[in-house]
Structures are given as C-alpha cells and as structure tokens.
C-alpha atoms as a PDB file:
ATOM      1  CA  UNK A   1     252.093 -81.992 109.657  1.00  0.00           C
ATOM      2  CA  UNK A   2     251.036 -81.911 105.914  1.00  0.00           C
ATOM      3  CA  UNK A   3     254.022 -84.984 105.421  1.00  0.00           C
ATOM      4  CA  UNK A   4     252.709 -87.184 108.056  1.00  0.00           C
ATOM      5  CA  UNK A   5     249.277 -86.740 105.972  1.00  0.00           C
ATOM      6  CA  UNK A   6     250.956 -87.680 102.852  1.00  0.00           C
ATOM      7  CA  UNK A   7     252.768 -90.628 103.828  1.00  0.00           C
ATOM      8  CA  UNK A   8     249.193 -92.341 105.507  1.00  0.00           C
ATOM      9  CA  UNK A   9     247.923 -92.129 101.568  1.00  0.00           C
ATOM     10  CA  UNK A  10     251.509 -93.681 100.273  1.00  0.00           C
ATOM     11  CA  UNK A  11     254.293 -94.945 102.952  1.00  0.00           C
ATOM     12  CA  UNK A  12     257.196 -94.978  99.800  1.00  0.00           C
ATOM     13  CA  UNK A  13     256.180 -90.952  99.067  1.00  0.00           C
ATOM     14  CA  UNK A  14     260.240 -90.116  98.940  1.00  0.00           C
ATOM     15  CA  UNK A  15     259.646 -86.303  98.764  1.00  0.00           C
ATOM     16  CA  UNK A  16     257.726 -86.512 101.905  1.00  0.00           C
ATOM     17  CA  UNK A  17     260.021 -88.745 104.006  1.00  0.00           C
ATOM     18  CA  UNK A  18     262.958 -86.125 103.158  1.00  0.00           C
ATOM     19  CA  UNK A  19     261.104 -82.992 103.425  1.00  0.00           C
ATOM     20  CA  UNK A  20     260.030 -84.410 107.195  1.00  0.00           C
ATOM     21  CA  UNK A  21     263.569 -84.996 107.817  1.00  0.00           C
ATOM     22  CA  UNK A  22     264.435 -81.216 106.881  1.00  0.00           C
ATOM     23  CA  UNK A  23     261.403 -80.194 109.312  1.00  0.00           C
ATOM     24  CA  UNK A  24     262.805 -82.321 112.222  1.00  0.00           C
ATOM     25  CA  UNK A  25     266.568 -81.102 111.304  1.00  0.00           C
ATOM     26  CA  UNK A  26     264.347 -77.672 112.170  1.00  0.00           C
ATOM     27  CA  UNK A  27     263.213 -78.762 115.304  1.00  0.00           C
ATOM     28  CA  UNK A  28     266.194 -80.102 116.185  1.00  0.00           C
ATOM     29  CA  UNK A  29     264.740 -83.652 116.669  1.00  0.00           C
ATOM     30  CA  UNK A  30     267.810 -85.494 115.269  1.00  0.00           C
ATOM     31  CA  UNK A  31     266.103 -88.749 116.432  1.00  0.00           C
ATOM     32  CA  UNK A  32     263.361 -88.361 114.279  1.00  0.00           C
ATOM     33  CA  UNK A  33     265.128 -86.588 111.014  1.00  0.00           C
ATOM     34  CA  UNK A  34     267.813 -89.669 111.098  1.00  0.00           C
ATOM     35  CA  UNK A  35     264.660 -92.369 110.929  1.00  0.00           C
ATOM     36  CA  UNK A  36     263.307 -89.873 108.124  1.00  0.00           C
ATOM     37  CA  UNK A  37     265.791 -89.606 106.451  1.00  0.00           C
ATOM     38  CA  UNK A  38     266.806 -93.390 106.587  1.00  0.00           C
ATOM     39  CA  UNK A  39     263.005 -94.187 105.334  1.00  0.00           C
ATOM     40  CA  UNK A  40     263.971 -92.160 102.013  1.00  0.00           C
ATOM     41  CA  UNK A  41     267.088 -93.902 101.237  1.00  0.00           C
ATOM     42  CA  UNK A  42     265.644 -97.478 101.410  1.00  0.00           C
ATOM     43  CA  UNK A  43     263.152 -96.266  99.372  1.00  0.00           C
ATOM     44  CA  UNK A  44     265.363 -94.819  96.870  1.00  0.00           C
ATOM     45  CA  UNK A  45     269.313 -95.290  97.378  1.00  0.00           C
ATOM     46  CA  UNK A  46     270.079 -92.580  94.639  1.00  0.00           C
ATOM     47  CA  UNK A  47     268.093 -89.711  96.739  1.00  0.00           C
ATOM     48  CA  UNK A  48     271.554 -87.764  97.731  1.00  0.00           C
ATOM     49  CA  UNK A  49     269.021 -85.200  99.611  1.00  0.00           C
ATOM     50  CA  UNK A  50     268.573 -87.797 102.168  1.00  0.00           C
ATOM     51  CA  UNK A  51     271.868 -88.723 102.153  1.00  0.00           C
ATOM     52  CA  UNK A  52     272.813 -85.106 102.678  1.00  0.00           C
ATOM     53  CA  UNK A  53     270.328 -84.524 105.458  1.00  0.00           C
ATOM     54  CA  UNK A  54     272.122 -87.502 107.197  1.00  0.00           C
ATOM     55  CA  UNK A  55     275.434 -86.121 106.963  1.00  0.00           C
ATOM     56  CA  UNK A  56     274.030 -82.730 108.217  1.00  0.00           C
ATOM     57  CA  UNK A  57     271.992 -84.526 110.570  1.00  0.00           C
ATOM     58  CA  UNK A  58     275.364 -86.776 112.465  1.00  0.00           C
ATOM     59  CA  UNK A  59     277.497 -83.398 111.797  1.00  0.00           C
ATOM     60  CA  UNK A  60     274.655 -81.858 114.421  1.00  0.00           C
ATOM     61  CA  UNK A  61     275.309 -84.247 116.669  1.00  0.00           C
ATOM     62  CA  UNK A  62     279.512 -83.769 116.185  1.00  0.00           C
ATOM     63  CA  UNK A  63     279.671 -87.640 115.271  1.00  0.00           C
ATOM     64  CA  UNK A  64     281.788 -86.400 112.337  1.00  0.00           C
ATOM     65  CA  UNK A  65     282.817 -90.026 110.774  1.00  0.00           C
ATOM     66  CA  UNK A  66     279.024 -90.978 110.447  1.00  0.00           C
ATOM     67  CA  UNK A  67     278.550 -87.256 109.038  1.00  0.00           C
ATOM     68  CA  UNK A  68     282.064 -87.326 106.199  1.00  0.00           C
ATOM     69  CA  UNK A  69     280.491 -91.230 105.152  1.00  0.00           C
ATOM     70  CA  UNK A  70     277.340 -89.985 104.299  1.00  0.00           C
ATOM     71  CA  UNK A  71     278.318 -86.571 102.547  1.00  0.00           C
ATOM     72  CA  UNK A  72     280.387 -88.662 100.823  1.00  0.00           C
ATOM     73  CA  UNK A  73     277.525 -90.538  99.489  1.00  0.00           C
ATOM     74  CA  UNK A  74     275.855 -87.686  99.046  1.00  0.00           C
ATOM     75  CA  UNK A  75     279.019 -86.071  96.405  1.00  0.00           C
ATOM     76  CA  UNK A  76     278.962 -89.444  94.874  1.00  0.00           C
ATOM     77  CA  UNK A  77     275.931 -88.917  93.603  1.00  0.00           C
ATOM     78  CA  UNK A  78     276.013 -84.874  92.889  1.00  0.00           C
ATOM     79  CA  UNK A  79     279.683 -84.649  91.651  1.00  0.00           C
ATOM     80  CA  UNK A  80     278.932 -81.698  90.488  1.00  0.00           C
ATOM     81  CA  UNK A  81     277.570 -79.791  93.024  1.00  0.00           C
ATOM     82  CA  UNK A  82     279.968 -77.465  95.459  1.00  0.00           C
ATOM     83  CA  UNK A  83     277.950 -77.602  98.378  1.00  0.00           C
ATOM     84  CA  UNK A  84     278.864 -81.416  98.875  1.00  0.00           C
ATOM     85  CA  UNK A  85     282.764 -81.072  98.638  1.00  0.00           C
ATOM     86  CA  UNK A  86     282.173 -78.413 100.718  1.00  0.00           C
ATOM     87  CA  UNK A  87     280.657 -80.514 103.341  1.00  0.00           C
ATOM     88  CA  UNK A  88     283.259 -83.087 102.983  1.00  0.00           C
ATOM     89  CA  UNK A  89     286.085 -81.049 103.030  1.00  0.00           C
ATOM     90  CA  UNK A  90     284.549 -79.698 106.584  1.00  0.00           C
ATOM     91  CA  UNK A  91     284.203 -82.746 107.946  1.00  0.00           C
ATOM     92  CA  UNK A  92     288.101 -84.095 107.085  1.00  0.00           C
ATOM     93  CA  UNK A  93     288.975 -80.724 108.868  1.00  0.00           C
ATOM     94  CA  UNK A  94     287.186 -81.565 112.179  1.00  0.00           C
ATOM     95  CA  UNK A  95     288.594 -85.161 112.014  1.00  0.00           C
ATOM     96  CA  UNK A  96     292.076 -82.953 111.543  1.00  0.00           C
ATOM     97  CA  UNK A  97     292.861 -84.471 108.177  1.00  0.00           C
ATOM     98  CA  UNK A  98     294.113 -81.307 106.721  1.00  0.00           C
ATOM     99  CA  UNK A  99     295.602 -83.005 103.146  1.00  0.00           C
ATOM    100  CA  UNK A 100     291.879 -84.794 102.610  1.00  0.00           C
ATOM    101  CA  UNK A 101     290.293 -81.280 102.909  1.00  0.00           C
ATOM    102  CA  UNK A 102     292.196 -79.524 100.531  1.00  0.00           C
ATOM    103  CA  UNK A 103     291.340 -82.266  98.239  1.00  0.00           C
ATOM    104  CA  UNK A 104     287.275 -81.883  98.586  1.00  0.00           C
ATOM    105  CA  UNK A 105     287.829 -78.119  98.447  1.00  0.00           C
ATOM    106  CA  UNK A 106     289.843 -78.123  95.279  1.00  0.00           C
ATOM    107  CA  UNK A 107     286.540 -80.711  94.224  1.00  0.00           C
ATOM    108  CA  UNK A 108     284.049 -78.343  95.454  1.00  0.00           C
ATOM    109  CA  UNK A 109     286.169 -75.775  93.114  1.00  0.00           C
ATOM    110  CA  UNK A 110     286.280 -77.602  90.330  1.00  0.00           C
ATOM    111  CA  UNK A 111     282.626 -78.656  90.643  1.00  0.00           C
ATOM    112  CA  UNK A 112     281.930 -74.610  91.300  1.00  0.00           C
ATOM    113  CA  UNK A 113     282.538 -74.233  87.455  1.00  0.00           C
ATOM    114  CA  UNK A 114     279.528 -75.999  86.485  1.00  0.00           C
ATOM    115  CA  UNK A 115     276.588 -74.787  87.106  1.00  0.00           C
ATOM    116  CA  UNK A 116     272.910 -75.732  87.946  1.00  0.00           C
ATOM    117  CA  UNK A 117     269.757 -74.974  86.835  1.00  0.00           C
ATOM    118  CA  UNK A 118     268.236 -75.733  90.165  1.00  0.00           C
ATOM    119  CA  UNK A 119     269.133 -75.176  93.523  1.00  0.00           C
ATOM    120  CA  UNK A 120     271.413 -77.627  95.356  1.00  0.00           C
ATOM    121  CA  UNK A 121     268.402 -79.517  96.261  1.00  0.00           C
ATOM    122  CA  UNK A 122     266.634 -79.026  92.989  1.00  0.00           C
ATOM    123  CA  UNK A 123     267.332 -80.768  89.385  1.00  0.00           C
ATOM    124  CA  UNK A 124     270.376 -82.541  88.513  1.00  0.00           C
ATOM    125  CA  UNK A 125     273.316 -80.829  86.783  1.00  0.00           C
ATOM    126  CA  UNK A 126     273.420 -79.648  83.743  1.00  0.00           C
ATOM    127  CA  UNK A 127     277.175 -79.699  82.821  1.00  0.00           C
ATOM    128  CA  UNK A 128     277.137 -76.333  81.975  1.00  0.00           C
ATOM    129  CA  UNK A 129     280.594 -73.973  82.427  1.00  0.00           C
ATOM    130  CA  UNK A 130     280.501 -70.562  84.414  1.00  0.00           C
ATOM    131  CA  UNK A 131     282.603 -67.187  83.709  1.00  0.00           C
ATOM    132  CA  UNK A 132     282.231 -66.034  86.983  1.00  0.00           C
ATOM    133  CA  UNK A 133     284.529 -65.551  89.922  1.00  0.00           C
ATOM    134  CA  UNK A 134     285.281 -68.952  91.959  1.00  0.00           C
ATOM    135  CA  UNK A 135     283.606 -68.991  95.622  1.00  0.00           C
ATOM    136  CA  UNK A 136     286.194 -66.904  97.767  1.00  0.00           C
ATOM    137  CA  UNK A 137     285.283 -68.883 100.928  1.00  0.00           C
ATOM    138  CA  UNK A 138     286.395 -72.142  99.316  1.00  0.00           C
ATOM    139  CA  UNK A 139     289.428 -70.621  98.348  1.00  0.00           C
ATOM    140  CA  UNK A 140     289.651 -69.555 101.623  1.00  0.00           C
ATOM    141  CA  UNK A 141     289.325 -72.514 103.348  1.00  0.00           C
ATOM    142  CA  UNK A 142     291.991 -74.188 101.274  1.00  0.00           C
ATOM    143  CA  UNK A 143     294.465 -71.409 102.759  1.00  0.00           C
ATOM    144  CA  UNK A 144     293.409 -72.222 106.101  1.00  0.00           C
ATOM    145  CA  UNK A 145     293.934 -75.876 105.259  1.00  0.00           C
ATOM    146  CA  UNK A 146     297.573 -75.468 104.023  1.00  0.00           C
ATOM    147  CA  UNK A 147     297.942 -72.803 107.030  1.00  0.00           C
ATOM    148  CA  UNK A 148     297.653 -75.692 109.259  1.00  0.00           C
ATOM    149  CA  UNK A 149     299.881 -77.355 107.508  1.00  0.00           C
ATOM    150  CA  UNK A 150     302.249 -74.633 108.291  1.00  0.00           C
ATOM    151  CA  UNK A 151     302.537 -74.227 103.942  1.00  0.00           C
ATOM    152  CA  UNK A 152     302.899 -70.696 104.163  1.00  0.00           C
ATOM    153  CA  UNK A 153     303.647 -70.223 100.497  1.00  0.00           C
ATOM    154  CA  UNK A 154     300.645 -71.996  99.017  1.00  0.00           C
ATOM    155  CA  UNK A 155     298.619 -70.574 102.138  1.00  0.00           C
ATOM    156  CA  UNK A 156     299.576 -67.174 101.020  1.00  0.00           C
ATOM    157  CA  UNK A 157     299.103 -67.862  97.141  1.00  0.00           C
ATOM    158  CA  UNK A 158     295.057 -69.190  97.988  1.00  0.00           C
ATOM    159  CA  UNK A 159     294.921 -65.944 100.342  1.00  0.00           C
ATOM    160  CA  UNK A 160     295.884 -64.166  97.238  1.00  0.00           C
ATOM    161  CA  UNK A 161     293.095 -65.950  94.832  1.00  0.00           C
ATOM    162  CA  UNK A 162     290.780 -65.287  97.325  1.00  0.00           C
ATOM    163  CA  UNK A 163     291.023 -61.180  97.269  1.00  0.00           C
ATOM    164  CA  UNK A 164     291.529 -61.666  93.842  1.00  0.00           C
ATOM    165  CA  UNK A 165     287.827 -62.847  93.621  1.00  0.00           C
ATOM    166  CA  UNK A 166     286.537 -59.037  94.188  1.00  0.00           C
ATOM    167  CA  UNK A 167     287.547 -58.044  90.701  1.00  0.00           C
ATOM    168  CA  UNK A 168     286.314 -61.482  88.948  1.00  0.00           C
ATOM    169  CA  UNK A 169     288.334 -63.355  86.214  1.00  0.00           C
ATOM    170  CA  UNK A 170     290.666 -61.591  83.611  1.00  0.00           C
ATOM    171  CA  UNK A 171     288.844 -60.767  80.619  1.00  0.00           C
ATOM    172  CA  UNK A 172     290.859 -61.962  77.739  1.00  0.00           C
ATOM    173  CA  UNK A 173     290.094 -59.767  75.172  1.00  0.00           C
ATOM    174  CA  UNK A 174     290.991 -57.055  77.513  1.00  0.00           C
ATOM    175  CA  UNK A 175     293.795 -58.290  79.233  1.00  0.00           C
ATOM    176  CA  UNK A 176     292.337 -56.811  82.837  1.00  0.00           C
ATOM    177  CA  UNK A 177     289.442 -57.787  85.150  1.00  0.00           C
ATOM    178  CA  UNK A 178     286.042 -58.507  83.981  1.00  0.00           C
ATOM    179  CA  UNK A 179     284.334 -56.639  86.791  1.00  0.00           C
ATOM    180  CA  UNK A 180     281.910 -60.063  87.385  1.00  0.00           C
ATOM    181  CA  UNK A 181     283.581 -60.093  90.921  1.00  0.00           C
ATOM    182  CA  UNK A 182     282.072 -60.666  94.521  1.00  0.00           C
ATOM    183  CA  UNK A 183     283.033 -57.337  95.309  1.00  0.00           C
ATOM    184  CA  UNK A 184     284.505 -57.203  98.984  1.00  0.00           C
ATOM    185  CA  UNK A 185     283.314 -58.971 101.297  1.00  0.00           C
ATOM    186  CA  UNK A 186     284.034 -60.533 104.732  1.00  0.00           C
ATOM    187  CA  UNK A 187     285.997 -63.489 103.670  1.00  0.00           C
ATOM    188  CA  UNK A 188     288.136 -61.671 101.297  1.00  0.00           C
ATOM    189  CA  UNK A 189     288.791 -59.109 103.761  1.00  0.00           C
ATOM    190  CA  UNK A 190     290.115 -61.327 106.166  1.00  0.00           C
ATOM    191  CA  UNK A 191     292.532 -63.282 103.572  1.00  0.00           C
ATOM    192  CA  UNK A 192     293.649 -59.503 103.043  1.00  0.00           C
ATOM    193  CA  UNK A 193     294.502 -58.926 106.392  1.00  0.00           C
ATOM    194  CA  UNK A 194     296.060 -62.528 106.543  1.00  0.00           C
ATOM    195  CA  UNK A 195     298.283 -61.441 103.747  1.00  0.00           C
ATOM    196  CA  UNK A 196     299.263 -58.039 105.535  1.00  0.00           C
ATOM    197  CA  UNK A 197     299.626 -59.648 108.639  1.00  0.00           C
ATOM    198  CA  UNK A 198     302.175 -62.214 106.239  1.00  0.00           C
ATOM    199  CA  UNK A 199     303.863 -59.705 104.712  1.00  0.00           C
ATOM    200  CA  UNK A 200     304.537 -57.427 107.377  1.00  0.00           C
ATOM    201  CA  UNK A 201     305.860 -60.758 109.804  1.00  0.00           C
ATOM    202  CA  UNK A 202     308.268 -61.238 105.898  1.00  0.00           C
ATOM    203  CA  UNK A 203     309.633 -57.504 106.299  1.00  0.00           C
ATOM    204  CA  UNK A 204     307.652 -56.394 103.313  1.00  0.00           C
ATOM    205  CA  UNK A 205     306.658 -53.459 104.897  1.00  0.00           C
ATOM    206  CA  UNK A 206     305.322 -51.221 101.858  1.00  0.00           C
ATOM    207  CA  UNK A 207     303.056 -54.396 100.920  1.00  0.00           C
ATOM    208  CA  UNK A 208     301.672 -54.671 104.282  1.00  0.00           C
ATOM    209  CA  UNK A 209     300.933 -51.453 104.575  1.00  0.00           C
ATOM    210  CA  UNK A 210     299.439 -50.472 101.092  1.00  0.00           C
ATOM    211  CA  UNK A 211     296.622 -54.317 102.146  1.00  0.00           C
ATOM    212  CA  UNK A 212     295.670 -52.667 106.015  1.00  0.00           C
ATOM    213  CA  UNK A 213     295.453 -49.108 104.034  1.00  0.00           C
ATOM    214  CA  UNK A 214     292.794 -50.587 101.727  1.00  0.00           C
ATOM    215  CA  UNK A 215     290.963 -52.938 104.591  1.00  0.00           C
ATOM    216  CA  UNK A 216     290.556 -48.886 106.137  1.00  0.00           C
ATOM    217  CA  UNK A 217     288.888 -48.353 103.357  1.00  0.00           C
ATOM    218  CA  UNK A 218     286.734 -51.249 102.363  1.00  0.00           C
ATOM    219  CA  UNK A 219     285.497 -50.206 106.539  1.00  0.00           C
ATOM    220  CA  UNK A 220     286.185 -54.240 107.370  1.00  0.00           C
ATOM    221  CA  UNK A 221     288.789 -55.257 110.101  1.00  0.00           C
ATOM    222  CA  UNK A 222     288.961 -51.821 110.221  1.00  0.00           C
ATOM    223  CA  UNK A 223     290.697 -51.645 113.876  1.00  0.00           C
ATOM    224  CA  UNK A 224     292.956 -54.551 113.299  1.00  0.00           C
ATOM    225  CA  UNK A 225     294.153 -52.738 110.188  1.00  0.00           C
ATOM    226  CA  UNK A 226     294.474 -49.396 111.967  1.00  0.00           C
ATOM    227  CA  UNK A 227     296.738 -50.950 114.517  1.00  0.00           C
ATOM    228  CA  UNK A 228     298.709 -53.106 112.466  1.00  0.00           C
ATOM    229  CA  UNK A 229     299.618 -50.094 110.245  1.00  0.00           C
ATOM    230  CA  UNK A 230     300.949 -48.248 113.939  1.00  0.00           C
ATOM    231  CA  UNK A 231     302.963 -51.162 114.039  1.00  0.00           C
ATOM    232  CA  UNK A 232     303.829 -50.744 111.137  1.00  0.00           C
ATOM    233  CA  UNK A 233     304.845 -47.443 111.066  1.00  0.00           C
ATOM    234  CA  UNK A 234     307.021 -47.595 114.078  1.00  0.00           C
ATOM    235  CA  UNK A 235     308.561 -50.388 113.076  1.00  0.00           C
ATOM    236  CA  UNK A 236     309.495 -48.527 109.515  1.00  0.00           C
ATOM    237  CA  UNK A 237     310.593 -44.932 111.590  1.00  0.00           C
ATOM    238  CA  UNK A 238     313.143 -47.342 113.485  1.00  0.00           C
ATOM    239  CA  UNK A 239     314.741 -48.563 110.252  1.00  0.00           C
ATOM    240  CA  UNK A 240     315.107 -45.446 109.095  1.00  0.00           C
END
C-alpha cells in the first residue's frame, strides 16, 4: 500500500494516515481505519477529515454516540459544509432525538448556501452565497423529522419546499421560477406523494388527486399513485 510506504519515510505524513483510514473504511477493517484515523488527529487536531472518517467509521459499527461526538467535531471545524450537519442530524435521528435533528438539518441548510471551491474533503470554504435550489433531501429529512413528531403542519410545509425544489428559487425580476431546479427526482417524488397521501387523509380531494396525477406522469411511485387516485375516485363518486 503506497501509504504504508509513505509513512516509513515520515510517521507525522497527515494526508497519508487519513487517506489509509478511507482505504480501510473500504475494506471494511474498522479496527484499522479507527487507529488511522486516530494517528491523524494527534498529529493535527484541526484535520476534520479524520474526524469525519471517525464518525463514519463508529456510525459503521452502529455505536452512534461515539459517531454524533465526532461529526460534531468534525462541523466544528467545517461550519460551513452540508455534508457534516447532515451527518449529525442522522445520527440525533438514530439516537431518536427528533428536535436535535431538525436543528443540524436546518444547519446543513443554512450551510448549503455557501458554497465550496473544493469538494467536501478538499479546500476550506470560501464564504461564497449560491442562487440555486436548496438540497431537497435535507428538506426532506426535516419533514420526516417533524413527521415523527407527529407536526403535521410543518411536516407538510417542508414536504412542500421540497417539490418546490424541481422548479428552483423565484426569480425576482420575474416574479416566477428561475428554472435552476433539481428537476424531479426520487426524493421530491416521494414528499409529493406524502402530500397527496396528506391531503387526501384532510378531504382535499381535488389536491390529492391533481399531486398522484402528476407522480403518473413524472413515471415515479407510479403504482402507489395509480391506486391512491382509485381510492380516490371512489371515495369522490360516493360523495356525490
């Protein structure tokens, strides 16, 4: 291995002691990534990869305390980066603190309108403000969150965001959607079909129907659609 090679010319070679850890993370030797990974951070307590490769490393082996401290450390020291909210908003689910979650989704939001130069393991962040849409599955996930909760209403309004996402932000100028969306795609489908599913159990029966008529169309959840709009139907013909 070209890391073990490094490290016999220069034991503190960071780089190398968290690129190994990534390799054993591979290999699924958790024994060895967690000593790698541990090697990079005494040699340099800022490195949030290692940090990051521990969290991923514990959440492997489900020891999901270990796994939310060290993400933590890892967001700590890359506020600005999504993908470690993310992490420890995942790891407050599993735990089942729902209300913690939200709050390191709505971070991993926030942090979502910056943007970096590099990729999540590349350079640090530049500050810098995006016009595009805001991740869907984050918003997502907060719905789920507040689903648990059994907050239907703010459930339903992240649902909402979430499709939303397709068309991108409102263009100002215009007054209408800027057309930098994510398109459809699987998570936004399935917060549609949440909201039909929500406003069809509410009696809105037009609303649920006109969401499962367009999840036909977009050819996603395309039988759950079909038969919730043959429930629908009857359930409209016996109103009538």
């Amino acid at each position: 291995m070209y890391f073990r090679r490094a490290l016999t010319l220069d034991r503190n070679f960071l780089s190398a002691w968290t690129l190994m850890g990534h390799e054993y993370v591979e290999m699924k030797n958790t024994h060895a990534a967690i000593e790698s990974y541990r090697r990079a951070v005494d040699i340099n307590r800022k490195d949030y990869r290692a940090w990051y490769g521990l969290g991923q490393t514990y959440e492997i082996l489900e020891m999901n305390l270990y796994a939310l401290f060290y993400y933590q450390k890892a967001a700590g020291l890359r506020p600005y980066d999504p993908k470690m909210w993310q992490a420890v908003g995942n790891c407050y689910d599993r735990i089942g603190k729902a209300d913690e979650s939200i709050k390191a989704f709505q971070r991993a939001l926030v942090a979502g309108s910056y943007y970096d130069t590099g990729a999540s393991f590349g350079s640090s962040a530049t500050g810098e403000t995006t016009s595009g849409p805001r991740d869907p599955e984050i918003l997502y996930q907060i719905a789920l969150m507040y689903e648990k909760l059994a907050r239907f209403d703010e459930a339903a309004e992240y649902m909402e965001m979430t499709v939303a996402q397709e068309e991108g932000p409102m263009d100002d100028e215009e007054e209408e959607p800027s057309g930098l969306g994510t398109g459809v795609t699987n998570t936004t489908s399935k917060a549609r079909m949440w909201l039909a599913r929500w406003a069809f159990s509410k009696g809105d029966f037009p609303r649920a129907l006109e969401l499962a008529n367009e999840l036909c169309q977009d050819g996603v959840e395309v039988e759950e659609a079909k038969a919730l709009i043959r429930d629908l139907r009857a359930r409209m013909e016996s109103s009538k």
